[in-house]
Protein backbone atom coordinates (compact mmCIF):
# COMPACT_ATOMS: atom_id res chain seq x y z
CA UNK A 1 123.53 88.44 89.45
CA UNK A 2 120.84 90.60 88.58
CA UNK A 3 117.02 89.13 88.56
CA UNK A 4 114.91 91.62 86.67
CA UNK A 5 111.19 91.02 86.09
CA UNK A 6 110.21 91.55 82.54
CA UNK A 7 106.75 91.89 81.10
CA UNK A 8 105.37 91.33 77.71
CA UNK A 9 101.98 92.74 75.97
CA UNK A 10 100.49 91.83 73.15
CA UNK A 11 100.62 95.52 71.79
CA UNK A 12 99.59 97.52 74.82
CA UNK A 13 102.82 97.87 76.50
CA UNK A 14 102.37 101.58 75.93
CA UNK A 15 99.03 101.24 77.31
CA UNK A 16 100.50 99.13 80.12
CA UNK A 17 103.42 102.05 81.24
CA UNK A 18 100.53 104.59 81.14
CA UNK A 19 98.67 102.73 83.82
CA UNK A 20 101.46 101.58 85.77
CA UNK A 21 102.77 105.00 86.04
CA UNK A 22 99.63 106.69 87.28
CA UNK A 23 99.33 103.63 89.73
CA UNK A 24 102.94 103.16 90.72
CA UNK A 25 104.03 106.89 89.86
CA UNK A 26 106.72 104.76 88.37
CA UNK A 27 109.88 106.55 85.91
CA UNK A 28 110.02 105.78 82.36
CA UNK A 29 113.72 105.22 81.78
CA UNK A 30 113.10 104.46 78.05
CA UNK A 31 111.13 102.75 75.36
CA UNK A 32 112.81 101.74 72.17
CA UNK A 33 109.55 101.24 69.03
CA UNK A 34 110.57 98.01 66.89
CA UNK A 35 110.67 100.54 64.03
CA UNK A 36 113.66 102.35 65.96
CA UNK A 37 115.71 98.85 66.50
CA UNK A 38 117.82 96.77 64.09
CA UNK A 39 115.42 94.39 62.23
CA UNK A 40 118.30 91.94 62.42
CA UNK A 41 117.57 91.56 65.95
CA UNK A 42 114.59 88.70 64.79
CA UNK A 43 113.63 86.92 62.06
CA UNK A 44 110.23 88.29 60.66
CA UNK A 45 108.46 90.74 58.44
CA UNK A 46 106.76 93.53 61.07
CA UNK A 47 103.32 94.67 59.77
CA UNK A 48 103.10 98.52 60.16
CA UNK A 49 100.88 98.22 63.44
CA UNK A 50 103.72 96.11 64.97
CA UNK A 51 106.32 98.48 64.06
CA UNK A 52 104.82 100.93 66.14
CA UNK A 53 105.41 97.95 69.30
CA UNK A 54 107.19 98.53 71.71
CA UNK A 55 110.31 96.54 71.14
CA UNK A 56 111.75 97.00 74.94
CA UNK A 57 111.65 99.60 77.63
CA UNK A 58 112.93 99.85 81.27
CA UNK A 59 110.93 101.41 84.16
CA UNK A 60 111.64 101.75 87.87
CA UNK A 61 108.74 101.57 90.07
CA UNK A 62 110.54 102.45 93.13
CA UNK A 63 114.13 101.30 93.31
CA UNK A 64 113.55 97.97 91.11
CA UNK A 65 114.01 98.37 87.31
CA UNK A 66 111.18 96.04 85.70
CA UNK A 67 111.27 95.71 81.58
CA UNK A 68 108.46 95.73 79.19
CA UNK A 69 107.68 94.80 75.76
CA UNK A 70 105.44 94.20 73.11
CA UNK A 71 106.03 90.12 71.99
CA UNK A 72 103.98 88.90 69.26
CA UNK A 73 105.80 85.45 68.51
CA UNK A 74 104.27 83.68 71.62
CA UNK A 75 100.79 83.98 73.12
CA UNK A 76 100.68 86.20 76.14
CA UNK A 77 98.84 84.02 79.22
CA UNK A 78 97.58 85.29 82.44
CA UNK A 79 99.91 83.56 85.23
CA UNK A 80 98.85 83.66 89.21
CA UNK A 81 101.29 82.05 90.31
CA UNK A 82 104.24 84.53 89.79
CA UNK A 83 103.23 87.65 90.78
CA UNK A 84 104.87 91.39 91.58
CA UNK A 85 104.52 92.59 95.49
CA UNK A 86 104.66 96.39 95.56
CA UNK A 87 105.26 97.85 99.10
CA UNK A 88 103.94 101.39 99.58
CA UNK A 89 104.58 103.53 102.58
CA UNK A 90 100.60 104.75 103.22
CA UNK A 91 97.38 102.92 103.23
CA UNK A 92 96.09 105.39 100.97
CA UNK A 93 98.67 105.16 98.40
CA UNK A 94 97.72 101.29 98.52
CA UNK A 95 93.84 101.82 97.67
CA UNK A 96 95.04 104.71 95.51
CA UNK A 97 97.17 102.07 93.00
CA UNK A 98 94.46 99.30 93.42
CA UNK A 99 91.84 101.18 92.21
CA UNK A 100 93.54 101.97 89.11
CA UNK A 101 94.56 98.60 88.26
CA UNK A 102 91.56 96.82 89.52
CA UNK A 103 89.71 98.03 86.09
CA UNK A 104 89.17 96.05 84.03
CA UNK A 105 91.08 93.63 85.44
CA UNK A 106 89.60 90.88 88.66
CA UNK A 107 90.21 91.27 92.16
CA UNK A 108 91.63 88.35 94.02
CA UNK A 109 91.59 89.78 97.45
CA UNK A 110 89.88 92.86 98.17
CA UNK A 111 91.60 95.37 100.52
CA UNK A 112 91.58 94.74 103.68
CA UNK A 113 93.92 94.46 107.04
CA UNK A 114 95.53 91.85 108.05
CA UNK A 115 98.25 90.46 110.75
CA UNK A 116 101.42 91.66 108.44
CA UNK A 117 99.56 94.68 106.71
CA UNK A 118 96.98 97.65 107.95
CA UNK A 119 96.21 97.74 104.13
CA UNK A 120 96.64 95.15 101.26
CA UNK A 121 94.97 93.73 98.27
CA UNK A 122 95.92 91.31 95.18
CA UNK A 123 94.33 91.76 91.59
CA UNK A 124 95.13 90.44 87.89
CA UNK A 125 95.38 93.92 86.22
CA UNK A 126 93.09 94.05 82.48
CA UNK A 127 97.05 92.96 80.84
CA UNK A 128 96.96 89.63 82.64
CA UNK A 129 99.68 90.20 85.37
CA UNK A 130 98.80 89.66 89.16
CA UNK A 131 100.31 92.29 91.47
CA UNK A 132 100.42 92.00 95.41
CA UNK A 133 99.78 95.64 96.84
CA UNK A 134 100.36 96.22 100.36
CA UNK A 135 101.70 98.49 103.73
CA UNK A 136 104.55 97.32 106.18
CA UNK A 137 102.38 98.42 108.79
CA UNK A 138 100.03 96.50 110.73
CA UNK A 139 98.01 99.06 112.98
């Protein structure tokens, strides 16, 4: 088995891969538009704005594939209590990625060091999802 972490926007996803690639200098594998998909894959009339939604794509931010997508059927929620850890090798790649996402989004802990980590920080990036940034190292 396979557990893959999959995202969903209310019409940013786009916006969403844009950020997370500047922050996680993630790869794009590929992002299928609903207006490039079989419409018999659901049951709905698309407006032209959600046409233009992404209907799935794949990144990898590091080795682990995540997918994202636009969904539109059920209300998108911030949760905290499922969140994404990203492990960078440097400090300064670590303050690098949370200052990207920390706008517009809220910080939950700021960065500091701690007994497992010389650098790490949590924060509910401006789509709703809370991500766990951090070092291995602890000096």
């Amino acid at each position: 088995m396979i557990i893959t972490p999959t995202l969903h926007f209310g019409g940013k996803c786009e916006e969403a891969i844009a950020l997370y690639q500047k922050a996680f200098n993630c790869k794009v594998d590929f992002i299928l538009h609903y207006s490039d998909a079989n419409s018999q894959d659901w049951n709905m009339e698309l407006s032209e704005e959600q046409k233009n939604y992404v209907y799935h794509s794949e990144i990898h931010i590091g080795k682990q594939r995540i997918m994202m997508a636009d969904e539109f059927t059920v209300e998108n929620k911030a949760c905290t209590s499922l969140f994404l850890t990203v492990t960078f090798d440097t400090a300064r790649e670590v303050e690098q990625a949370f200052n990207l996402l920390k706008d517009g989004g809220i910080v939950i802990y700021p960065l500091r060091k701690t007994t497992y980590s010389s650098c790490m920080g949590s924060l509910i990036d401006k789509f709703g999802f809370r991500w766990g940034l951090m070092t291995e190292q602890n000096t």
